[in-house]
N, C-alpha and C. Protein backbone atom coordinates (compact mmCIF):
# COMPACT_ATOMS: atom_id res chain seq x y z
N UNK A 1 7.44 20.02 -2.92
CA UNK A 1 8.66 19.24 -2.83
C UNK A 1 9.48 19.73 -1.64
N UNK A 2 9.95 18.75 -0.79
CA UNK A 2 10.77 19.06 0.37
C UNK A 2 12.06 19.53 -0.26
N UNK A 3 12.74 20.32 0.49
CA UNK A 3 14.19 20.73 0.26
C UNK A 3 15.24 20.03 0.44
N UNK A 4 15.14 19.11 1.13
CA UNK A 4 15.95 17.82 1.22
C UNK A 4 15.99 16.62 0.85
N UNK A 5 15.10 16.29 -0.28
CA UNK A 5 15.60 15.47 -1.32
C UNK A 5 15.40 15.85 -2.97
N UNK A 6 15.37 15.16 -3.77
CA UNK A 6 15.18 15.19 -5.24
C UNK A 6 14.14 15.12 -5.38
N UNK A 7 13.42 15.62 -6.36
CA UNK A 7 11.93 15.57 -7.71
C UNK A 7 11.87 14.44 -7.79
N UNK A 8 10.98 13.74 -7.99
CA UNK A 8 11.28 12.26 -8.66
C UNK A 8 11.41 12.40 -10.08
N UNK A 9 11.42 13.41 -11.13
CA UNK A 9 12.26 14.05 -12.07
C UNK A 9 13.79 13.73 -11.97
N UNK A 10 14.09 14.36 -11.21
CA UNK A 10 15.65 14.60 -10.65
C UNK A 10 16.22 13.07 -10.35
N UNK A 11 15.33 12.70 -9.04
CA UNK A 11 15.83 11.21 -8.86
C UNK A 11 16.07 10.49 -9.91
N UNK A 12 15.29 9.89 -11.44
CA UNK A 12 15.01 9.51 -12.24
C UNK A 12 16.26 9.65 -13.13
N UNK A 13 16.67 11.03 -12.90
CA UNK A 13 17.90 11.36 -14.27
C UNK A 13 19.10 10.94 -13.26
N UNK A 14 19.25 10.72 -11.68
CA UNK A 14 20.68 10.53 -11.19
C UNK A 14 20.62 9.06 -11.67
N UNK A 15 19.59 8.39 -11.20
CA UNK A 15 19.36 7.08 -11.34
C UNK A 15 19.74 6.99 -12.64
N UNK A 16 19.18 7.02 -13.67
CA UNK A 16 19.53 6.60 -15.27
C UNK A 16 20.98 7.04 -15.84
N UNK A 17 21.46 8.04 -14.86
CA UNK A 17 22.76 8.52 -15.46
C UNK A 17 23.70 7.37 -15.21
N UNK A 18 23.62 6.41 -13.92
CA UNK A 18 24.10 5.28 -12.97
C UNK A 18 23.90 4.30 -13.66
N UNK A 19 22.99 3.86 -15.06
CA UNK A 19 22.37 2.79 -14.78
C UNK A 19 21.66 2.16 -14.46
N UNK A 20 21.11 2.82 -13.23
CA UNK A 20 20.01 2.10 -11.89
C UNK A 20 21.27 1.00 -11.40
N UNK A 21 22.40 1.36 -11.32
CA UNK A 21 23.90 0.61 -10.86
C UNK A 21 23.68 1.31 -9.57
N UNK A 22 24.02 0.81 -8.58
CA UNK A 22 24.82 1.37 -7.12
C UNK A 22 26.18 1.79 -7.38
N UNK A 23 26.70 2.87 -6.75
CA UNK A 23 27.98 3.40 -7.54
C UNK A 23 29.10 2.65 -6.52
N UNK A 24 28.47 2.66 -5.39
CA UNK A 24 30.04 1.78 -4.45
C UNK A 24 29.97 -0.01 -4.75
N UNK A 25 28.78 -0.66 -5.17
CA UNK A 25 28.61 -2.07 -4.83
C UNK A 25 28.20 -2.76 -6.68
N UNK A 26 27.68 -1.66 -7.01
CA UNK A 26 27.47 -2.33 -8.70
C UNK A 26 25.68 -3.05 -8.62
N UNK A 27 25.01 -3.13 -7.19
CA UNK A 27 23.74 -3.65 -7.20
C UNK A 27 22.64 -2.91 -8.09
N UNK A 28 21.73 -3.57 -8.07
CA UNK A 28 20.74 -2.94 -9.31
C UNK A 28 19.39 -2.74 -8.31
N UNK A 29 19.68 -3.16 -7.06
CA UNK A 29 18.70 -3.73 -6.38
C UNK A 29 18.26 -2.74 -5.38
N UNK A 30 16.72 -1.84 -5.48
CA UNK A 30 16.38 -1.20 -4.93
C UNK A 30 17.26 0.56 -4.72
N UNK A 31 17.76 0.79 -5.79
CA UNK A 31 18.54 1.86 -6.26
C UNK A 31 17.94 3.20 -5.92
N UNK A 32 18.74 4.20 -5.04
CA UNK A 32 18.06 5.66 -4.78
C UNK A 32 19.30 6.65 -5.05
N UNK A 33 18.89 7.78 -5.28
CA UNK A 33 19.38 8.66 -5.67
C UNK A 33 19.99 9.68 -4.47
N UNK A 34 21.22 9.71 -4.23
CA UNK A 34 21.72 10.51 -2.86
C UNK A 34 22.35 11.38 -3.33
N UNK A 35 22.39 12.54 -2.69
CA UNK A 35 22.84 14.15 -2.65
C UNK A 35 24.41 13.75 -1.74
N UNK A 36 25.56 13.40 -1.96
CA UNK A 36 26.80 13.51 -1.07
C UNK A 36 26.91 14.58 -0.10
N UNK A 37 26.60 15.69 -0.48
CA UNK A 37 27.56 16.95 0.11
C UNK A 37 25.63 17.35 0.50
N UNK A 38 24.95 16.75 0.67
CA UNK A 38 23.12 17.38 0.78
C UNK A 38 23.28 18.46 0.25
N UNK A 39 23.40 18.83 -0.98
CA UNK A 39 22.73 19.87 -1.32
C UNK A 39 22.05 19.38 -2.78
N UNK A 40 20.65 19.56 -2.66
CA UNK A 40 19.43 18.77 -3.84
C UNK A 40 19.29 19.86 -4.78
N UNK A 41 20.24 21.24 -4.56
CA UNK A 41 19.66 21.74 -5.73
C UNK A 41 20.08 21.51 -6.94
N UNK A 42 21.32 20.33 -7.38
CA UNK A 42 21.82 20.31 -8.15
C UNK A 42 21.90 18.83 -8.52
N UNK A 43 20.70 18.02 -9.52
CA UNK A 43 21.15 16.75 -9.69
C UNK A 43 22.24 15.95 -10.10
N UNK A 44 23.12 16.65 -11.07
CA UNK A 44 24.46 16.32 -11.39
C UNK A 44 25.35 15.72 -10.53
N UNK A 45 25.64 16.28 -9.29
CA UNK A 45 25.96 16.02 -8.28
C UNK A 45 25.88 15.29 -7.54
N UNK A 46 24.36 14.32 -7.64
CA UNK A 46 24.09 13.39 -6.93
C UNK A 46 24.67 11.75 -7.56
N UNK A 47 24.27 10.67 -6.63
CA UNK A 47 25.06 9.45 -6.95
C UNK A 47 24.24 8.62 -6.67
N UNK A 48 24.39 7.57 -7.02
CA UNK A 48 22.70 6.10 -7.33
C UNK A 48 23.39 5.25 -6.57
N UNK A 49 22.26 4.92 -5.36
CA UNK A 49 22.82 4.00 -3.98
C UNK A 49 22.39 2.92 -3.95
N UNK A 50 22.61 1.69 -3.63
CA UNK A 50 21.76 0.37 -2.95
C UNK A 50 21.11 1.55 -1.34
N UNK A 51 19.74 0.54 -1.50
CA UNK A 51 19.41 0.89 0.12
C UNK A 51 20.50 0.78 1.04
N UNK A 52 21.04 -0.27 1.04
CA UNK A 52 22.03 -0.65 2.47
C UNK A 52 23.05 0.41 2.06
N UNK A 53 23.83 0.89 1.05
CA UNK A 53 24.65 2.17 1.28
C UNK A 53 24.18 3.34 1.49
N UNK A 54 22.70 3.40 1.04
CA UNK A 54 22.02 4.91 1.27
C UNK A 54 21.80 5.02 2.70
N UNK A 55 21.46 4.16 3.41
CA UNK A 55 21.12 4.03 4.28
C UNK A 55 22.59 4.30 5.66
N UNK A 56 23.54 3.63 5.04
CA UNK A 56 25.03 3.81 5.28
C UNK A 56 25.85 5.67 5.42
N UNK A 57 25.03 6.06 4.52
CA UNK A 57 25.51 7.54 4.37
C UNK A 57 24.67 8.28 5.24
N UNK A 58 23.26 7.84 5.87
CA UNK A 58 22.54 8.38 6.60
C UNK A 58 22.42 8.11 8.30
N UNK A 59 23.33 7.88 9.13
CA UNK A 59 23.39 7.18 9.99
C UNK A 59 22.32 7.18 11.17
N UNK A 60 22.08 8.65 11.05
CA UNK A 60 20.91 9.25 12.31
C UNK A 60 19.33 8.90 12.22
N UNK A 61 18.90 8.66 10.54
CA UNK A 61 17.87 8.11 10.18
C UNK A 61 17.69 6.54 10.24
N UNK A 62 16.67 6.04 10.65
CA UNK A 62 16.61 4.77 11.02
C UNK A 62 16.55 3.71 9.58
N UNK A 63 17.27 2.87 9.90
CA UNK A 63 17.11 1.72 8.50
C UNK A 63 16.55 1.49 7.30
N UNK A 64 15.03 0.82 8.14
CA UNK A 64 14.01 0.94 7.27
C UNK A 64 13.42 1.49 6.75
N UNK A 65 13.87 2.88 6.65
CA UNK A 65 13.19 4.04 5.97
C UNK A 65 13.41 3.85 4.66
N UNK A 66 14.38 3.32 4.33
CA UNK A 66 15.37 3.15 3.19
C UNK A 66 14.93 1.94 2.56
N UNK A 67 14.14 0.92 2.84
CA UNK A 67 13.86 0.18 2.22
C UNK A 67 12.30 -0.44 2.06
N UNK A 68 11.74 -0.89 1.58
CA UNK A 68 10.42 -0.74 1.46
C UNK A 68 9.78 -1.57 2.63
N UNK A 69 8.61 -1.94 2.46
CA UNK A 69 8.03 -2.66 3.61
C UNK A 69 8.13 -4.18 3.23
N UNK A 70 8.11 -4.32 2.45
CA UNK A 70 8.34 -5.93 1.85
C UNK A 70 9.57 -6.70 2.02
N UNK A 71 10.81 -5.81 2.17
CA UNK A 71 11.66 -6.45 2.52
C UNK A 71 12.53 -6.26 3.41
N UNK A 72 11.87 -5.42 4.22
CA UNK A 72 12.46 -5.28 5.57
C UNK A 72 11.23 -5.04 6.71
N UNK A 73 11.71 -5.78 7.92
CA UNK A 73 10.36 -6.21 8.67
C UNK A 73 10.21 -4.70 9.26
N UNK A 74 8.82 -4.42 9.71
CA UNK A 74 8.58 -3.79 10.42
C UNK A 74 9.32 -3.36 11.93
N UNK A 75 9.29 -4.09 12.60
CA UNK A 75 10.03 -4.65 13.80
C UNK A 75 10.68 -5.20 13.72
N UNK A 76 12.01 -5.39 13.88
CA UNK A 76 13.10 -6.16 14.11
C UNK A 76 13.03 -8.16 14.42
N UNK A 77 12.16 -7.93 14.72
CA UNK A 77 11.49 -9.75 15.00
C UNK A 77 10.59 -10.28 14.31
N UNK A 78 9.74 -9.39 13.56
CA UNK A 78 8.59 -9.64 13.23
C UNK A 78 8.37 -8.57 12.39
N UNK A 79 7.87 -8.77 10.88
CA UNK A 79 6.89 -7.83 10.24
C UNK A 79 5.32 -7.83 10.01
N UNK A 80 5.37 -6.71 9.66
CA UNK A 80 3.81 -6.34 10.09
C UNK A 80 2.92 -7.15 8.99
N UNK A 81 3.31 -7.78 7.71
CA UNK A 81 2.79 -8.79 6.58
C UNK A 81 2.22 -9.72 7.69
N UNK A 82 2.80 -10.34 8.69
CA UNK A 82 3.23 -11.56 9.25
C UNK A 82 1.90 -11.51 10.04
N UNK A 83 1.78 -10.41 10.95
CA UNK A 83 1.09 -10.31 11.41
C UNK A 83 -0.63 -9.82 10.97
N UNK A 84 -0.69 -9.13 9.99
CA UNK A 84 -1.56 -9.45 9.24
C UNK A 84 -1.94 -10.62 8.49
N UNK A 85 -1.08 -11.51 8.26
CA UNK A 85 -1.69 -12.17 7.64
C UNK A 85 -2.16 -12.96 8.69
N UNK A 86 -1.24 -13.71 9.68
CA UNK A 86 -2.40 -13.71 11.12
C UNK A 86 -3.56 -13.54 11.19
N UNK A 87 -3.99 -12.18 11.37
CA UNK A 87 -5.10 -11.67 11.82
C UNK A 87 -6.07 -11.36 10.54
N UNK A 88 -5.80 -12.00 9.35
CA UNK A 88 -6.80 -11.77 8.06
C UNK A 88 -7.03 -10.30 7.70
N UNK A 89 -6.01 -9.01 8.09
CA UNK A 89 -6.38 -7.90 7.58
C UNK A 89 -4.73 -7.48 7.03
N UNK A 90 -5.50 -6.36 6.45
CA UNK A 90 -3.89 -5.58 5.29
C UNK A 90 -2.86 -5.21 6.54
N UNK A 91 -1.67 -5.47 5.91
CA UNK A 91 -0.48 -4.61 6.59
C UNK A 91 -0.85 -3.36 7.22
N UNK A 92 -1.10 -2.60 6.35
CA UNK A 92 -1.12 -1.24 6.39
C UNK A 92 -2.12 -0.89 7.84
N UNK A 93 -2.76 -1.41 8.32
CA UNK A 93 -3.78 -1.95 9.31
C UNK A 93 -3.05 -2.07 10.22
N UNK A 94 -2.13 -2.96 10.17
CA UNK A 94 -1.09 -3.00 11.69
C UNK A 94 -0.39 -2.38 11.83
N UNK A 95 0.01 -1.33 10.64
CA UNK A 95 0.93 -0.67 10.83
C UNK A 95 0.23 1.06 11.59
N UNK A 96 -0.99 1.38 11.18
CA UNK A 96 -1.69 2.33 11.68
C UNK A 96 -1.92 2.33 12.98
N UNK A 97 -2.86 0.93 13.17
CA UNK A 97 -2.65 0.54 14.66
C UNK A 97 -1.41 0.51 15.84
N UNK A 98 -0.36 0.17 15.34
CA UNK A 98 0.95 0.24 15.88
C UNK A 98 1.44 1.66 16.12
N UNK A 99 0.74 2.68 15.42
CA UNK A 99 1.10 3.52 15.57
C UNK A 99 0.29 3.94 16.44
N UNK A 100 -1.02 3.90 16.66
CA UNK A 100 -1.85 4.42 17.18
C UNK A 100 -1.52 4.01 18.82
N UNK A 101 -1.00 3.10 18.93
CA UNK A 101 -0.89 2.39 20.40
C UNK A 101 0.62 3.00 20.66
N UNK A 102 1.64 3.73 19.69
CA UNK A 102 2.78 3.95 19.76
C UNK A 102 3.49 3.18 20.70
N UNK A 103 3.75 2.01 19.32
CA UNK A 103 4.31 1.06 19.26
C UNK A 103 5.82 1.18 18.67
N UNK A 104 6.63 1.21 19.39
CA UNK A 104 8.26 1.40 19.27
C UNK A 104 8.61 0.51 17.62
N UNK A 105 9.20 1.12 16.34
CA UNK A 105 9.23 0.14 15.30
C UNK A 105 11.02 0.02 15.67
N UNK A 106 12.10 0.74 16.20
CA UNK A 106 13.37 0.41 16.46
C UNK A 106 13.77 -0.99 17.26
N UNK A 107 12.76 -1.34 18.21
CA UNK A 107 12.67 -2.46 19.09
C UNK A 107 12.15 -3.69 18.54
N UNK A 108 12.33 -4.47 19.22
CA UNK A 108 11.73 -5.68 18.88
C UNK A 108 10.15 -5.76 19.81
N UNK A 109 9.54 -6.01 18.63
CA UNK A 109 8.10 -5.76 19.16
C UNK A 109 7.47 -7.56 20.46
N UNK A 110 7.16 -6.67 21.44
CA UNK A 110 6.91 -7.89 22.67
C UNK A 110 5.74 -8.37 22.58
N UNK A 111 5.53 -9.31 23.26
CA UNK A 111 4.54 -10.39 23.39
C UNK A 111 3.25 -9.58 23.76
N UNK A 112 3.54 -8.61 25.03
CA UNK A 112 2.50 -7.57 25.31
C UNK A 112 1.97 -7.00 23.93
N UNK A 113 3.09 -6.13 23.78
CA UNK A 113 2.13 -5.21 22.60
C UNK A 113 1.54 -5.71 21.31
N UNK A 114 2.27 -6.77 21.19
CA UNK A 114 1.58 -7.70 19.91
C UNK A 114 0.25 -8.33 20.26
N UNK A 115 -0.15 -8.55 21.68
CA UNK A 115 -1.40 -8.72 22.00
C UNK A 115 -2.34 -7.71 22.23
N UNK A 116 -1.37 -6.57 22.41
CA UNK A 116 -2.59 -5.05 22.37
C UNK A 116 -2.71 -4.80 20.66
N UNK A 117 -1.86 -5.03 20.17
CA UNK A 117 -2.17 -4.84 18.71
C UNK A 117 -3.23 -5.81 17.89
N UNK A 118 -3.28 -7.01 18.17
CA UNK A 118 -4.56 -7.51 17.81
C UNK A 118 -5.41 -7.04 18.73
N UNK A 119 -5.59 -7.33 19.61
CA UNK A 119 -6.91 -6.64 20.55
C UNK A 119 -7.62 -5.19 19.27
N UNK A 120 -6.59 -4.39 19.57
CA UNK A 120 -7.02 -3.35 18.92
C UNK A 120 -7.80 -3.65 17.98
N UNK A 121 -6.65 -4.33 16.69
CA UNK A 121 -7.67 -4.13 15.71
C UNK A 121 -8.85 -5.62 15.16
N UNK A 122 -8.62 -6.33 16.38
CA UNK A 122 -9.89 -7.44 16.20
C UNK A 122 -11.42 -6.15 16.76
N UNK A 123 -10.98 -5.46 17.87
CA UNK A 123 -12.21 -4.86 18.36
C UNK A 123 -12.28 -4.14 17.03
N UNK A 124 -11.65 -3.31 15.98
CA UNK A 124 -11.96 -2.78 14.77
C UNK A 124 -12.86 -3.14 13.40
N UNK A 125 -12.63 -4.27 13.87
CA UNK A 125 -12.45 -5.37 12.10
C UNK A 125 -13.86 -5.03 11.94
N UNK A 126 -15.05 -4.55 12.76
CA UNK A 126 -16.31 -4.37 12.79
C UNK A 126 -16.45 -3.16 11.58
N UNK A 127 -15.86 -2.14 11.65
CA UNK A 127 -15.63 -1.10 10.63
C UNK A 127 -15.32 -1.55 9.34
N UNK A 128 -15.71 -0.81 8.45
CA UNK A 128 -15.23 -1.00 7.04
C UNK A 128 -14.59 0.30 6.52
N UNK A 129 -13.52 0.20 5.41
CA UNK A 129 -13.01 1.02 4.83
C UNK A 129 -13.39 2.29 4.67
N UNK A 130 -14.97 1.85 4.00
CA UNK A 130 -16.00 2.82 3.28
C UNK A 130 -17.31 2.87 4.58
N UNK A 131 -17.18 3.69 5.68
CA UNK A 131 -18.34 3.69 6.49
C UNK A 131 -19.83 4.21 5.16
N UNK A 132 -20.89 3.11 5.43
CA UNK A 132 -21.81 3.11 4.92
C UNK A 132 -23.17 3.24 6.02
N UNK A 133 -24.33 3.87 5.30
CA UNK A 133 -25.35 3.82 6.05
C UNK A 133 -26.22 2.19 5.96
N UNK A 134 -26.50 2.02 6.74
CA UNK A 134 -27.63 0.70 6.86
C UNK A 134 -28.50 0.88 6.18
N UNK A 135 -28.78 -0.07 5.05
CA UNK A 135 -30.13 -0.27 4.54
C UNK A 135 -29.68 0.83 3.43
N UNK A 136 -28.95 0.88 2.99
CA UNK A 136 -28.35 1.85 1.73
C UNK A 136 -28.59 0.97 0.83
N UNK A 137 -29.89 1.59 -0.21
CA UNK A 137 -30.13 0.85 -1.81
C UNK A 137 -29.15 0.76 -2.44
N UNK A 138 -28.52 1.19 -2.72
CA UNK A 138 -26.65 0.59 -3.73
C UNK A 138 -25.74 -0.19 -2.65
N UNK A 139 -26.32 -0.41 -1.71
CA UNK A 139 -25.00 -1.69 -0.99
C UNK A 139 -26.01 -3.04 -0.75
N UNK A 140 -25.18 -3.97 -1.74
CA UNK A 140 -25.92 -5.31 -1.68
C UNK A 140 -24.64 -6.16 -1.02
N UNK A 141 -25.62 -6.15 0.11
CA UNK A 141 -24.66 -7.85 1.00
C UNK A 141 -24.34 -8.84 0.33
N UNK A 142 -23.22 -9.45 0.48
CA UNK A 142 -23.14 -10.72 -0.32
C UNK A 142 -22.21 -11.50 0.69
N UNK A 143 -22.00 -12.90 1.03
CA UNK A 143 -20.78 -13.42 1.19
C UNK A 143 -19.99 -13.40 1.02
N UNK A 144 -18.77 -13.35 1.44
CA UNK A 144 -17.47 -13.16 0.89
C UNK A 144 -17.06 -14.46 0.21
N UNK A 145 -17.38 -14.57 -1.05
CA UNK A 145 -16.68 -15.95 -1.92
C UNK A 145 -15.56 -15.74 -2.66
N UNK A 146 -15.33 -16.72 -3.39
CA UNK A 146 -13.99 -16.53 -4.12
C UNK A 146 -14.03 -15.57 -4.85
N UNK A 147 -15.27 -15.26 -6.14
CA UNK A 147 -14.82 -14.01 -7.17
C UNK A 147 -16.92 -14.11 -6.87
N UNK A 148 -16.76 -12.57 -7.45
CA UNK A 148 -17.79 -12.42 -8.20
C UNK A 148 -17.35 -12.05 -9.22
N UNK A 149 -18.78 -11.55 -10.62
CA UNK A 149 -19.06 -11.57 -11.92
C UNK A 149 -19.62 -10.29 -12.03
N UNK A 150 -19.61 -9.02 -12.59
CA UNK A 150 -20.19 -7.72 -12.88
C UNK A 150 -21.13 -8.66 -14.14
N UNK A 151 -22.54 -8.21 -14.34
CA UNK A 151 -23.12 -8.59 -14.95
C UNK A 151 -23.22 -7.82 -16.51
N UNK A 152 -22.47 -6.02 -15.82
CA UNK A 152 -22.50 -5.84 -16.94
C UNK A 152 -21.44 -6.09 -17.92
N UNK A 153 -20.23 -5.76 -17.55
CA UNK A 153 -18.97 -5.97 -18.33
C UNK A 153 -18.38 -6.90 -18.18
N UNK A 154 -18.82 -8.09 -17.06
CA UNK A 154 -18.29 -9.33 -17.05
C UNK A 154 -16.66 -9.46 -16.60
N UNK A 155 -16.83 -8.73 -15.64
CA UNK A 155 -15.63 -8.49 -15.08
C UNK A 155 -15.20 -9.25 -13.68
N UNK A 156 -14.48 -10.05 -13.61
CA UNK A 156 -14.45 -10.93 -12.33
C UNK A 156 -13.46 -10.61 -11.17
N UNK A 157 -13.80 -10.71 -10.18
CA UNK A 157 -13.09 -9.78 -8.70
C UNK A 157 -13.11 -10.57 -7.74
N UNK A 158 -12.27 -10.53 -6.73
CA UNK A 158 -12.51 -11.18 -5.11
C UNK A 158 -12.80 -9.90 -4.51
N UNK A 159 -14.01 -9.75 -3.91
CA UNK A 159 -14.61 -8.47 -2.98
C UNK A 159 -13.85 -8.96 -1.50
N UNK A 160 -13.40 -7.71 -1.35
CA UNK A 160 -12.78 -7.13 -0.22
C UNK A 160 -13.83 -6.79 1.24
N UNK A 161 -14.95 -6.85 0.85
CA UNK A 161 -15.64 -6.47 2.17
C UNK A 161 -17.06 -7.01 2.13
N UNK A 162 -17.68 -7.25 2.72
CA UNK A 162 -19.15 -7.78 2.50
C UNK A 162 -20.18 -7.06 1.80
N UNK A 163 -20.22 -5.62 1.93
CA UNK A 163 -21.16 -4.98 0.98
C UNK A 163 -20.92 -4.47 -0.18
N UNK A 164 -20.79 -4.79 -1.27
CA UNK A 164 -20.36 -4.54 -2.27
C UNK A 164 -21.16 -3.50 -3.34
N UNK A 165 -21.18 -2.17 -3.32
CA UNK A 165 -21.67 -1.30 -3.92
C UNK A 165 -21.47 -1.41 -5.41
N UNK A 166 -20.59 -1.71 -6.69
CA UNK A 166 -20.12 -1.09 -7.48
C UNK A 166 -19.34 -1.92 -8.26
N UNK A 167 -19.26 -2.35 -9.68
CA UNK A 167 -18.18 -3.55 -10.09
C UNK A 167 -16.86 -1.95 -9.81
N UNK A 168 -15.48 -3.13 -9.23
CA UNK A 168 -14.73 -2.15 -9.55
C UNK A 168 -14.13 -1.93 -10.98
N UNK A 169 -14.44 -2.05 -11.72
CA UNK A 169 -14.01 -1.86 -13.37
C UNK A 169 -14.66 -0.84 -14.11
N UNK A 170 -15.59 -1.01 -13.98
CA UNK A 170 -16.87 -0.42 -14.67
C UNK A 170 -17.38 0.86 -13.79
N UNK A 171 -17.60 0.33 -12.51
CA UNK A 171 -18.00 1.59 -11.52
C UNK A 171 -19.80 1.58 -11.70
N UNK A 172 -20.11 0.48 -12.19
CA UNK A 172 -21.59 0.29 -12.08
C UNK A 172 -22.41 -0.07 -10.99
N UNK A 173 -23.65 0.74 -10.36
CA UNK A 173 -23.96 0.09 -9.23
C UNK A 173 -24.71 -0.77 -9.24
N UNK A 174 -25.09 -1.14 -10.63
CA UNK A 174 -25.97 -2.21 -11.10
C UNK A 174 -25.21 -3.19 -11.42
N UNK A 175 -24.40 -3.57 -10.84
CA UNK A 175 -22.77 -4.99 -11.33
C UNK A 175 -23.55 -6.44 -11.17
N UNK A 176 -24.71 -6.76 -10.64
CA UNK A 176 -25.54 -7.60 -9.95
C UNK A 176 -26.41 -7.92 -10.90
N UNK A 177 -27.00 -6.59 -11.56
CA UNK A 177 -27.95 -6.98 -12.82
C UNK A 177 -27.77 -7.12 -13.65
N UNK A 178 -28.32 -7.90 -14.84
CA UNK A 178 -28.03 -7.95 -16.41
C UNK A 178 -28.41 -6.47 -17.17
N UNK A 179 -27.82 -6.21 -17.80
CA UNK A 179 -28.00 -5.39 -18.62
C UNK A 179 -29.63 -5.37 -19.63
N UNK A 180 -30.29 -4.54 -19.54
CA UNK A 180 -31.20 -4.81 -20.26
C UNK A 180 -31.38 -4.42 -21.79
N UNK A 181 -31.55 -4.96 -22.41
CA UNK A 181 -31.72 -5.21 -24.24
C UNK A 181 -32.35 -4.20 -24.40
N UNK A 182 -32.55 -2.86 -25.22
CA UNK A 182 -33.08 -2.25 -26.02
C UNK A 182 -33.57 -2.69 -27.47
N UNK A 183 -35.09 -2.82 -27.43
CA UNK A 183 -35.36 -3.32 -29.07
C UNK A 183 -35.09 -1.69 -29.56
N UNK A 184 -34.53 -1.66 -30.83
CA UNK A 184 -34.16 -0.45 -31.79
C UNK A 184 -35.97 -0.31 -32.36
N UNK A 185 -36.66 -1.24 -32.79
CA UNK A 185 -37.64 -0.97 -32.76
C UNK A 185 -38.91 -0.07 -32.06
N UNK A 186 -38.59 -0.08 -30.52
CA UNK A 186 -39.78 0.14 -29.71
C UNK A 186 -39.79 1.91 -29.50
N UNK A 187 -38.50 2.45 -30.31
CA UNK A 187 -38.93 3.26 -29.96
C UNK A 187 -39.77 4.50 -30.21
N UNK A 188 -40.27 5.69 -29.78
CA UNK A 188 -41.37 5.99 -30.08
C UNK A 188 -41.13 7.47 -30.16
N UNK A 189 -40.96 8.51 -31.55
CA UNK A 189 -40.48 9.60 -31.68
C UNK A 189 -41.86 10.64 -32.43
């Protein structure tokens, strides 16, 4: 635990002592737990913020730190959802990349770098999450369709990548095959 904020213990009890209320505005909305005087060793002391006042008490730290990625853009013009969804890959993807090209997030992101940022990660999209070997017996190719079916537990999914090793439910690498019947009979002691 850093020394400069709360446990999420700690956070939890300023927050509930509040309400999950903002103490200057009465919002319920996106509520954090601030140290006034910074000192975290003492939760009592602390007070339950809206982002936009926590953020208010912190002036030197930048904005969006304070609020999640969903509702505050990445860039000032543009968030990084936006642009993923663009380019058919996760946020989190442009946001790595953006970093990787150190890509200014205080600015409004330009026409240039938004074209080095796909570049980047279109030349990427070749990679997968899970680097796999070729011709690996537990990775069965499939198309990317709407859902598949685990054969054993009957569990239905939209696969995320073309080779699909494993139902994710079950964790079977046999998700493809039926289960095979044991006669109670056959067996032989």
């Amino acid at each position: 635990m850093k020394a400069d904020q709360y446990s999420r213990h700690e956070s939890i009890k300023v927050k509930a002592r509040a309400n999950y209320l903002c103490e200057f505005c009465g919002s319920d909305q996106m509520v954090q737990a601030h140290a006034p005087d910074g000192n975290h060793s003492d939760w009592r002391k602390g007070i339950c913020l809206c982002a936009g006042h926590h953020a208010d008490q912190h002036p030197n730290i930048p904005r969006n730190l304070f609020f999640t990625k969903m509702q505050q853009p990445y860039w000032p013009n543009v968030s990084a959802r936006a642009i993923a969804t663009e380019l058919g890959c996760h946020n989190r993807t442009v946001i790595r990349a953006a970093k990787k090209l150190e890509i200014a997030i205080s600015t409004p992101i330009s026409d240039n770098d938004r074209g080095r940022l796909k570049e980047l990660i279109k030349s990427r999209e070749h990679y997968s999450c899970h680097h796999r070997r070729q011709g690996s017996p537990l990775a069965v190719e499939v198309q990317l369709s709407p859902e598949l079916e685990c054969e054993r537990c009957h569990h239905k999914w939209v696969p995320r990548q073309k080779d699909v090793r494993m139902c994710p439910k079950c964790k079977s690498p046999w998700w493809d095959r039926p289960k095979r019947k044991v006669n109670s009979n056959d067996h032989t002691t």
